[in-house]
C-alpha atoms as a PDB file:
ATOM      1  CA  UNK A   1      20.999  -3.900 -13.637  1.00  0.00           C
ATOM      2  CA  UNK A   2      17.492  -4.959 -12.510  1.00  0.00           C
ATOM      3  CA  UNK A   3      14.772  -5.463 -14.805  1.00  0.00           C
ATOM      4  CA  UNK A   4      11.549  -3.310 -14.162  1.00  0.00           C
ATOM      5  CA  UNK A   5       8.646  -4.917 -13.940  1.00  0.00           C
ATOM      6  CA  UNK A   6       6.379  -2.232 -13.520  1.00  0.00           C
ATOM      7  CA  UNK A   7       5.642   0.620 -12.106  1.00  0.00           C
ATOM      8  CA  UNK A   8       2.235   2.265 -10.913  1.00  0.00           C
ATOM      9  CA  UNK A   9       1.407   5.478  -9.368  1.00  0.00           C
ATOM     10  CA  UNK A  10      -2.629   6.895  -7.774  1.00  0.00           C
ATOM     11  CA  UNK A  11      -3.450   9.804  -6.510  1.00  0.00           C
ATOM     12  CA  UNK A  12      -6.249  10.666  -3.865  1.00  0.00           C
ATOM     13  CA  UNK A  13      -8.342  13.125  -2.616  1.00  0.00           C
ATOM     14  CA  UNK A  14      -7.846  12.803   1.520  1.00  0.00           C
ATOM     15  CA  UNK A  15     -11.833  13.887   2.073  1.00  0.00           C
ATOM     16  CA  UNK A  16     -12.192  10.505   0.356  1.00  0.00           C
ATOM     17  CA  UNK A  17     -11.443   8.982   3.539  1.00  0.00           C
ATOM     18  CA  UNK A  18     -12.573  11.581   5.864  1.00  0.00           C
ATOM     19  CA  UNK A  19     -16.081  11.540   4.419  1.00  0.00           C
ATOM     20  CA  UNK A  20     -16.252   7.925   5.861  1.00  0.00           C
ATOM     21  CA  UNK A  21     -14.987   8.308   9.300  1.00  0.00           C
ATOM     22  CA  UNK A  22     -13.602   5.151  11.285  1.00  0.00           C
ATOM     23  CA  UNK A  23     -15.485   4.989  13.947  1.00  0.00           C
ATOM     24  CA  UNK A  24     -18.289   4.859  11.853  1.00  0.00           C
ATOM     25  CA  UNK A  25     -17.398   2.809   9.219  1.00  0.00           C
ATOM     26  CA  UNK A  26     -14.621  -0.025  10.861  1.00  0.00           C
ATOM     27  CA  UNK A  27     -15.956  -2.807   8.232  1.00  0.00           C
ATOM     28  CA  UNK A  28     -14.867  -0.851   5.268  1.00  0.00           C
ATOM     29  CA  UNK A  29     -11.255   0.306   6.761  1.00  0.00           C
ATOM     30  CA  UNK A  30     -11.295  -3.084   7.653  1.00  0.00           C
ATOM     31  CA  UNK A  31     -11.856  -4.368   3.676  1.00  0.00           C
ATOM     32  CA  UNK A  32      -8.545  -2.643   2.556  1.00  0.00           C
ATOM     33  CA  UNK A  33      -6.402  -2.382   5.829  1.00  0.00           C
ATOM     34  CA  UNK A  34      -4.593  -4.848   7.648  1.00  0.00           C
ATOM     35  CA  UNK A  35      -4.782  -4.426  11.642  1.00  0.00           C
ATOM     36  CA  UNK A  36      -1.039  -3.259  11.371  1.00  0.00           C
ATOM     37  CA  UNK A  37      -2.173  -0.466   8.721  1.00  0.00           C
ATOM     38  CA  UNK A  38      -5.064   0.933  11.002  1.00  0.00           C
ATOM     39  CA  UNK A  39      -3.347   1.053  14.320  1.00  0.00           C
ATOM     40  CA  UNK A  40      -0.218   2.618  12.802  1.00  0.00           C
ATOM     41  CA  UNK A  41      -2.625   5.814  11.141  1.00  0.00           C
ATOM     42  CA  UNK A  42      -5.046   5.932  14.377  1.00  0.00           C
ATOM     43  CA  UNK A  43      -2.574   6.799  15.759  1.00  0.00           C
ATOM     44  CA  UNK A  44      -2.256  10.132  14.562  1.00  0.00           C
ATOM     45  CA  UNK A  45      -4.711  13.600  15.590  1.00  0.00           C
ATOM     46  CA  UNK A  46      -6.048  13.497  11.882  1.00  0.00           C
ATOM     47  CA  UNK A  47      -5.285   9.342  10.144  1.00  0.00           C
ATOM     48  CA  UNK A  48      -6.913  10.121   6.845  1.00  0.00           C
ATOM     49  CA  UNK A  49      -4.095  11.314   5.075  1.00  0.00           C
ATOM     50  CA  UNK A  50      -2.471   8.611   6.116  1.00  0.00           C
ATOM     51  CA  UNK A  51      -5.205   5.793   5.368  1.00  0.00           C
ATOM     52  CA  UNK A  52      -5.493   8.107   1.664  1.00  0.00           C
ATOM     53  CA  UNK A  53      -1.872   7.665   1.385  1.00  0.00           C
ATOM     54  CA  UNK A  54      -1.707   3.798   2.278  1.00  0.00           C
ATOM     55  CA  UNK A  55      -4.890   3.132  -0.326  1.00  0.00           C
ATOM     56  CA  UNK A  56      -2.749   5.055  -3.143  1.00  0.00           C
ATOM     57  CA  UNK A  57       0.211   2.809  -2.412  1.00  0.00           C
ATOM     58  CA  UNK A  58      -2.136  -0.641  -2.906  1.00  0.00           C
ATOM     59  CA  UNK A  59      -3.783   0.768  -6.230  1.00  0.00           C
ATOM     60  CA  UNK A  60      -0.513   1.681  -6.923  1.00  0.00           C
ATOM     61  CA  UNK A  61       0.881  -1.709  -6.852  1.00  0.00           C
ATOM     62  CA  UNK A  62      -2.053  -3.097  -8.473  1.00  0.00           C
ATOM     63  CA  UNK A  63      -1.564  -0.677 -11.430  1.00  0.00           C
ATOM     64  CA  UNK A  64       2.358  -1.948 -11.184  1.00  0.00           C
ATOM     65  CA  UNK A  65       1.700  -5.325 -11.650  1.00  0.00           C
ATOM     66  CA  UNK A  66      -0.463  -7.307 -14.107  1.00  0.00           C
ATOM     67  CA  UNK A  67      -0.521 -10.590 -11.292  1.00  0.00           C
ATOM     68  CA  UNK A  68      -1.815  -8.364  -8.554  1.00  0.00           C
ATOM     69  CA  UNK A  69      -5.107  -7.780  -8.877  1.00  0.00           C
ATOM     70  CA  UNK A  70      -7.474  -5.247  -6.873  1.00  0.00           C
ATOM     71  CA  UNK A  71      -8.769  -8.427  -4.974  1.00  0.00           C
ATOM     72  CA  UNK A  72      -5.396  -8.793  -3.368  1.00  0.00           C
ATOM     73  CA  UNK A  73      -5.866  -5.850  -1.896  1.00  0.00           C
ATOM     74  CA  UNK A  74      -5.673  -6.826   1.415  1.00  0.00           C
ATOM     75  CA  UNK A  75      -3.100  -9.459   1.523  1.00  0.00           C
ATOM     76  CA  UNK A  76       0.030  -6.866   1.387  1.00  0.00           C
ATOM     77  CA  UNK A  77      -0.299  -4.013   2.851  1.00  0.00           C
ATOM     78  CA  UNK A  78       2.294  -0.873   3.995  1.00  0.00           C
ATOM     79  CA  UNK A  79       5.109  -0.791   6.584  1.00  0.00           C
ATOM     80  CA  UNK A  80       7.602   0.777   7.870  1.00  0.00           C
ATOM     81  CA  UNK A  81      11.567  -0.351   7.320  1.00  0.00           C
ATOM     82  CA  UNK A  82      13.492   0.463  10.676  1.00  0.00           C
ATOM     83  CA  UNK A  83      15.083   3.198   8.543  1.00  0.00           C
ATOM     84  CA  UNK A  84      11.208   4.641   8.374  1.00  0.00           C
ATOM     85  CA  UNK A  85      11.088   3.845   4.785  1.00  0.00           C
ATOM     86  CA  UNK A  86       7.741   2.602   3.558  1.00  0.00           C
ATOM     87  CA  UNK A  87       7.574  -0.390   2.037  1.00  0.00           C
ATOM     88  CA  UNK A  88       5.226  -2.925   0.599  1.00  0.00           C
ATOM     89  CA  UNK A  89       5.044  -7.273   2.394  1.00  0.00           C
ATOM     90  CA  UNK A  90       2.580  -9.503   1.604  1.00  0.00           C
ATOM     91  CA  UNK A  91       0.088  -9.624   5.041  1.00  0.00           C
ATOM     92  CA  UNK A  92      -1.022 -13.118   3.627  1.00  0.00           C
ATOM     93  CA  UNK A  93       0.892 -16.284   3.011  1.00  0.00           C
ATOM     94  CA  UNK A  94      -1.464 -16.494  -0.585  1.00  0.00           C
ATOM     95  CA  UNK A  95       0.532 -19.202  -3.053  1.00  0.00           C
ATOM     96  CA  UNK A  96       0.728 -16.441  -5.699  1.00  0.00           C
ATOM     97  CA  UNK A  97       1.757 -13.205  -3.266  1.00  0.00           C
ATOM     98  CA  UNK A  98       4.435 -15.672  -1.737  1.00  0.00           C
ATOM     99  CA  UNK A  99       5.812 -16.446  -5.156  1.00  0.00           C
ATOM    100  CA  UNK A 100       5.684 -12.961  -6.172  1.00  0.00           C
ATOM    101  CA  UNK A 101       7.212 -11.345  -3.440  1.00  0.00           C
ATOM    102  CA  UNK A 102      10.027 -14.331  -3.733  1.00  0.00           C
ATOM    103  CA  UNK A 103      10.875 -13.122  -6.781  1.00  0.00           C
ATOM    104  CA  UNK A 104      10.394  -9.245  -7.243  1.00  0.00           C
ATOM    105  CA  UNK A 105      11.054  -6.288  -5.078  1.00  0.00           C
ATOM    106  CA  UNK A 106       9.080  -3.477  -4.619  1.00  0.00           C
ATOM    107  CA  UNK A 107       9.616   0.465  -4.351  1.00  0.00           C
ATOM    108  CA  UNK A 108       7.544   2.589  -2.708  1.00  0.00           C
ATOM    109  CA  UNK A 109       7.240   6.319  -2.345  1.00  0.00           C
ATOM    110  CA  UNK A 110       4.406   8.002  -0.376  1.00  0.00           C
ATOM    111  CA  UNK A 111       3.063  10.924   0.596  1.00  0.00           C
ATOM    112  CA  UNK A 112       0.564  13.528   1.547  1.00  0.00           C
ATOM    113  CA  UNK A 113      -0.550  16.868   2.471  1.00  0.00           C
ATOM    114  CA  UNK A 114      -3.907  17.740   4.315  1.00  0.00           C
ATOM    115  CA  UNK A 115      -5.786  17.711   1.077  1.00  0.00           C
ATOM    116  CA  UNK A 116      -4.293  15.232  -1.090  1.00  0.00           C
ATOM    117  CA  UNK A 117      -2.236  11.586  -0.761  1.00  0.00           C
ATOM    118  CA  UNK A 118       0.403  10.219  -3.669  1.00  0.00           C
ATOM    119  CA  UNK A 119       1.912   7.041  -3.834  1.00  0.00           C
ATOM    120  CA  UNK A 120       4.419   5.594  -6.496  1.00  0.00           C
ATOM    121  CA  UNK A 121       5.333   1.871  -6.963  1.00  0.00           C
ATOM    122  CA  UNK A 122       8.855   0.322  -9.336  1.00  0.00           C
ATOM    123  CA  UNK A 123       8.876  -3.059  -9.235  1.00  0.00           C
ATOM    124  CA  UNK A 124      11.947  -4.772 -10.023  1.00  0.00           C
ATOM    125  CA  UNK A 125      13.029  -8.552 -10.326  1.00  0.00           C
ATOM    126  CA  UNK A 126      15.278  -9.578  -7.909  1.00  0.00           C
ATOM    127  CA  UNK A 127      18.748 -10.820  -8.367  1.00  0.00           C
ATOM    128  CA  UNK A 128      19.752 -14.368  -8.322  1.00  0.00           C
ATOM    129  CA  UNK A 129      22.933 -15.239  -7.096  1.00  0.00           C
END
């Protein structure tokens, strides 16, 4: 059985987001997203909920995990498994994110509505064989 680690959950309001549009504001998206993350919800009609629902998922992990801390922000960020799961990777070969990531694995669970964004993070050690 693995050992949890931690877990973390946040919860945000989507008008968070749309209040600060992109075009507008690209240096702020730009402080939490990586490239991958911006493309990936510009491409939708209406990307807030999704930029909402990638922000819960890093204060999520931050709340999961002592060692992460909110100025790691930006050096994992979300992405899709080919099974269209959503998972978390380190963007940033950072000596402590590599180590981390080495040695625990991470569950995430997002979603959102029009109105609102959720994200839930377990973090687990990984097995050694």
């Amino acid at each position: 059985m693995k050992h949890v680690v931690g877990i973390g959950t946040d919860l945000e309001p989507v008008d968070s987001f749309r209040k600060k549009p992109f075009e507008k504001n690209p240096r702020f998206y730009a402080r939490i997203f990586s490239p991958g993350e911006i493309k990936y919800c510009l491409k939708f009609k209406d990307p807030y909920p999704r930029f909402a629902a990638r922000f819960c998922a890093k204060e999520a992990m931050v709340k999961a995990v002592d060692e992460i801390r909110k100025s790691y922000i930006t050096e994992f960020e979300v992405e899709k498994t080919p099974s269209g799961r959503p998972t978390i990777v380190a963007r940033k070969k950072s000596r402590s994110l590599a180590s981390f990531f080495l040695n625990y694995c991470c569950k995430l669970s997002i979603s959102h509505t029009d109105h609102m964004a959720l994200a839930f993070v377990v973090v687990t050690e990984k097995h050694r064989t």
